[in-house]
N, C-alpha and C. Protein backbone atom coordinates (compact mmCIF):
# COMPACT_ATOMS: atom_id res chain seq x y z
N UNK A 1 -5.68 -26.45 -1.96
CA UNK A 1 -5.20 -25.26 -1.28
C UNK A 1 -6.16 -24.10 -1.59
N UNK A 2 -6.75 -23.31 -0.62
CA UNK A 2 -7.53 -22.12 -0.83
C UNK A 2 -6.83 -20.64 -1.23
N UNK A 3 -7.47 -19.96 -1.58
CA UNK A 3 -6.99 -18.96 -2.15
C UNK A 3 -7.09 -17.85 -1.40
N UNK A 4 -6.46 -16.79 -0.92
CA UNK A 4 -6.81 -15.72 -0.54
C UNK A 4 -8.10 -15.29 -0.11
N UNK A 5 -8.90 -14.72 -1.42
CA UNK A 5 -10.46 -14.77 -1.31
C UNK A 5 -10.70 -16.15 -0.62
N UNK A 6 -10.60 -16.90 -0.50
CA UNK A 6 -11.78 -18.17 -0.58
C UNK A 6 -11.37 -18.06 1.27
N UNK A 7 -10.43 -18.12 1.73
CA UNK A 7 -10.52 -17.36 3.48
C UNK A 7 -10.96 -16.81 4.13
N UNK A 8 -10.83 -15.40 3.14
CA UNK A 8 -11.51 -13.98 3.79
C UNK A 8 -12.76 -14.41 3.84
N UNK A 9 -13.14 -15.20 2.70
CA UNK A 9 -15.01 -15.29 2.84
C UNK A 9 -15.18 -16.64 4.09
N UNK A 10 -14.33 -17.59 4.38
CA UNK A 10 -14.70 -18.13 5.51
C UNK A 10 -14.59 -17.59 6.81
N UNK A 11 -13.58 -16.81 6.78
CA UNK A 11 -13.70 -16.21 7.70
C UNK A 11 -14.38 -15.23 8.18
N UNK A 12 -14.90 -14.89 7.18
CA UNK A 12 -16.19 -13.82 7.42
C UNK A 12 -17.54 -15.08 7.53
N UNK A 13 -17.90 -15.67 7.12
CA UNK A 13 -18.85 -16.62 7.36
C UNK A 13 -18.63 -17.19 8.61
N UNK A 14 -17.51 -17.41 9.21
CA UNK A 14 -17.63 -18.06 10.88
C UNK A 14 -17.53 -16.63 11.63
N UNK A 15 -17.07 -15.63 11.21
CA UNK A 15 -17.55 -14.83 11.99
C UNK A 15 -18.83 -14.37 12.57
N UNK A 16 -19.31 -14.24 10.78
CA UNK A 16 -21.40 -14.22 11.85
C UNK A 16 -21.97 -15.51 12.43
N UNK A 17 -21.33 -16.39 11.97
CA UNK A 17 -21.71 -17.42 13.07
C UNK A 17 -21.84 -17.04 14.60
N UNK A 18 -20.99 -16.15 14.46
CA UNK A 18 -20.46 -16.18 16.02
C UNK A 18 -19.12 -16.76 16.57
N UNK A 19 -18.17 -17.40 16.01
CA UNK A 19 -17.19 -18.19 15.98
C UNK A 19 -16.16 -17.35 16.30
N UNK A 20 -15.30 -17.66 17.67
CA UNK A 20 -14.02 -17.25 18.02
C UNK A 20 -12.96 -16.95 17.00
N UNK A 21 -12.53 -16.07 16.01
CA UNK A 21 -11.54 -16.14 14.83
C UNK A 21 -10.49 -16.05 15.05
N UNK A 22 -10.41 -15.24 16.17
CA UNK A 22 -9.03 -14.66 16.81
C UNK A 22 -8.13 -13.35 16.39
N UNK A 23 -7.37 -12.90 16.80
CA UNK A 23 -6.94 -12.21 16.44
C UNK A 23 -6.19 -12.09 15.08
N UNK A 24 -5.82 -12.98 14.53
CA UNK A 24 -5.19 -13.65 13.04
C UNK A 24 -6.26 -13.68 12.11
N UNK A 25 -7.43 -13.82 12.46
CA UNK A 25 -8.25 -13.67 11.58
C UNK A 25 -9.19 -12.56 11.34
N UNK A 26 -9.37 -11.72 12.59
CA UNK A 26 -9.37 -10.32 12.43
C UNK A 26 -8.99 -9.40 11.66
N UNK A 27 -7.34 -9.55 11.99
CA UNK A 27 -6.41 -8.95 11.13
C UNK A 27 -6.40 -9.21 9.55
N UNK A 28 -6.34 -10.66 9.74
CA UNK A 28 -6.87 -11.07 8.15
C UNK A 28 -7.68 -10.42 7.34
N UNK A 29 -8.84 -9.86 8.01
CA UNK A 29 -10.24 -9.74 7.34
C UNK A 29 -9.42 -7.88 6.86
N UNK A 30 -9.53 -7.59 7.87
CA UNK A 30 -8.78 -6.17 8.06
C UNK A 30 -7.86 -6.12 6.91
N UNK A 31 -7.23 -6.68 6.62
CA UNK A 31 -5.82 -6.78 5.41
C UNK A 31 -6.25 -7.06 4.14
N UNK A 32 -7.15 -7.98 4.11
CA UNK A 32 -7.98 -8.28 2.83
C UNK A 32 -9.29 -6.83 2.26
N UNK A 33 -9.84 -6.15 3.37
CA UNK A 33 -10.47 -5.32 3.01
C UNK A 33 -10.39 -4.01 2.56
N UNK A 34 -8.77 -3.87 3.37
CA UNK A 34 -8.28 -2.49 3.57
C UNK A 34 -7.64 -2.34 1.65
N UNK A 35 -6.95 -3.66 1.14
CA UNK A 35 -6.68 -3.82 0.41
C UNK A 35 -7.12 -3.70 -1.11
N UNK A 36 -8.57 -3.96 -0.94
CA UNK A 36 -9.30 -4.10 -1.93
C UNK A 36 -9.58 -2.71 -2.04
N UNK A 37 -9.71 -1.38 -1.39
CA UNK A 37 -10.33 -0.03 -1.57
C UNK A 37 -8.94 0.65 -2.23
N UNK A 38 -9.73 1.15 -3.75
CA UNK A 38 -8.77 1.74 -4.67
C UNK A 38 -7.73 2.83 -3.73
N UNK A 39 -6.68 2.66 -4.24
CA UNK A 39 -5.29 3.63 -3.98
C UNK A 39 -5.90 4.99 -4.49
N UNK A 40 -5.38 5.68 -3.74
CA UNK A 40 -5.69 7.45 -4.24
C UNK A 40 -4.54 8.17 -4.25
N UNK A 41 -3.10 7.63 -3.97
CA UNK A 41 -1.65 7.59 -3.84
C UNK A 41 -1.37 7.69 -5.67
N UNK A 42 -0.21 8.43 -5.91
CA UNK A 42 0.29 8.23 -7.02
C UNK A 42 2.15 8.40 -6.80
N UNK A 43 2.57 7.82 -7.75
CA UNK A 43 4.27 7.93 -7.60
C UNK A 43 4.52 9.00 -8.30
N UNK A 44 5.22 9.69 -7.96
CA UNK A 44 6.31 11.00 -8.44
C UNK A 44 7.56 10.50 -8.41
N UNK A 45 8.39 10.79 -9.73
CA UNK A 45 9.71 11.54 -9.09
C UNK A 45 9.99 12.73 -9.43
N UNK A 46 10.97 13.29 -8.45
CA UNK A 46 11.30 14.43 -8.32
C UNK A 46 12.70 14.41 -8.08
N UNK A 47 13.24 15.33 -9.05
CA UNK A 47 15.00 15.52 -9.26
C UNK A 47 15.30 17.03 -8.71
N UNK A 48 16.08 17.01 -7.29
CA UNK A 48 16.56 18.27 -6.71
C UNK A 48 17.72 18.50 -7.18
N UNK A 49 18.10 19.86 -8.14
CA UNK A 49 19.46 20.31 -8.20
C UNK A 49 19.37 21.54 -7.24
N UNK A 50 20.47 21.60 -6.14
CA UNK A 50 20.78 22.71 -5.61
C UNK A 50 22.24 23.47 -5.64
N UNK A 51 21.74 24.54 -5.96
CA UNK A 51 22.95 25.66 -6.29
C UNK A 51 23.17 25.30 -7.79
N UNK A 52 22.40 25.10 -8.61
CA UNK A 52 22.85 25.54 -10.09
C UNK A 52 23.19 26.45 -10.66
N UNK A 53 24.54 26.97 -10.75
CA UNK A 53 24.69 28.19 -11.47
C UNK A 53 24.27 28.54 -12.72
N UNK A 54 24.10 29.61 -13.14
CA UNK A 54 23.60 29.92 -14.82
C UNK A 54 25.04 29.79 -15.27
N UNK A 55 25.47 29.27 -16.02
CA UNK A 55 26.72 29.96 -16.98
C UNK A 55 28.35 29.76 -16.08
N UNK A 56 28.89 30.47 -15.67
CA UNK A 56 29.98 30.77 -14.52
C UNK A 56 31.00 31.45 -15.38
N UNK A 57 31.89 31.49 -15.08
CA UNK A 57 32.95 32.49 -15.37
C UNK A 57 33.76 31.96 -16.74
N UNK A 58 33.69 30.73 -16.99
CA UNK A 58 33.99 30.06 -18.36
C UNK A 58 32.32 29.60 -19.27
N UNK A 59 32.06 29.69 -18.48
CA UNK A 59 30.67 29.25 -19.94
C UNK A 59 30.15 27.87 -19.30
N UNK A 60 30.65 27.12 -18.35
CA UNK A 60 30.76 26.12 -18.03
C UNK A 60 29.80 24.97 -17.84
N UNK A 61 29.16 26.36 -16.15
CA UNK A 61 28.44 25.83 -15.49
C UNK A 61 28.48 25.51 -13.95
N UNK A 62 30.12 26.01 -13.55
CA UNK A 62 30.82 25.80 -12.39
C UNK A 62 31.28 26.55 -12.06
């Protein structure tokens, strides 16, 4: 069974052949390449409180 890589590179090798890949293997190449270029994305979270009162009429908070 081939691996991921070991595709992309045939399929890039019948491509300069000249070889019909099709659209599945287009996309392939496309998915494998797009993939490999480092993320510049990072995760956040972020916690919204709205309407926090300071204090309230007992000390509370409400």
């Amino acid at each position: 069974m081939a691996t991921i890589k070991e595709v992309y590179e045939e399929l890039k090798k019948m491509k300069r052949k000249g070889v019909d890949i099709g659209i599945f293997g287009e996309s392939f190449i496309e998915m494998y390449e797009n993939d490999q270029e480092p993320s510049t994305a990072k995760e956040v979270h972020v916690t919204f409180v709205k309407n926090k009162k300071e204090g309230g009429f007992d000390g509370k908070n409400n």
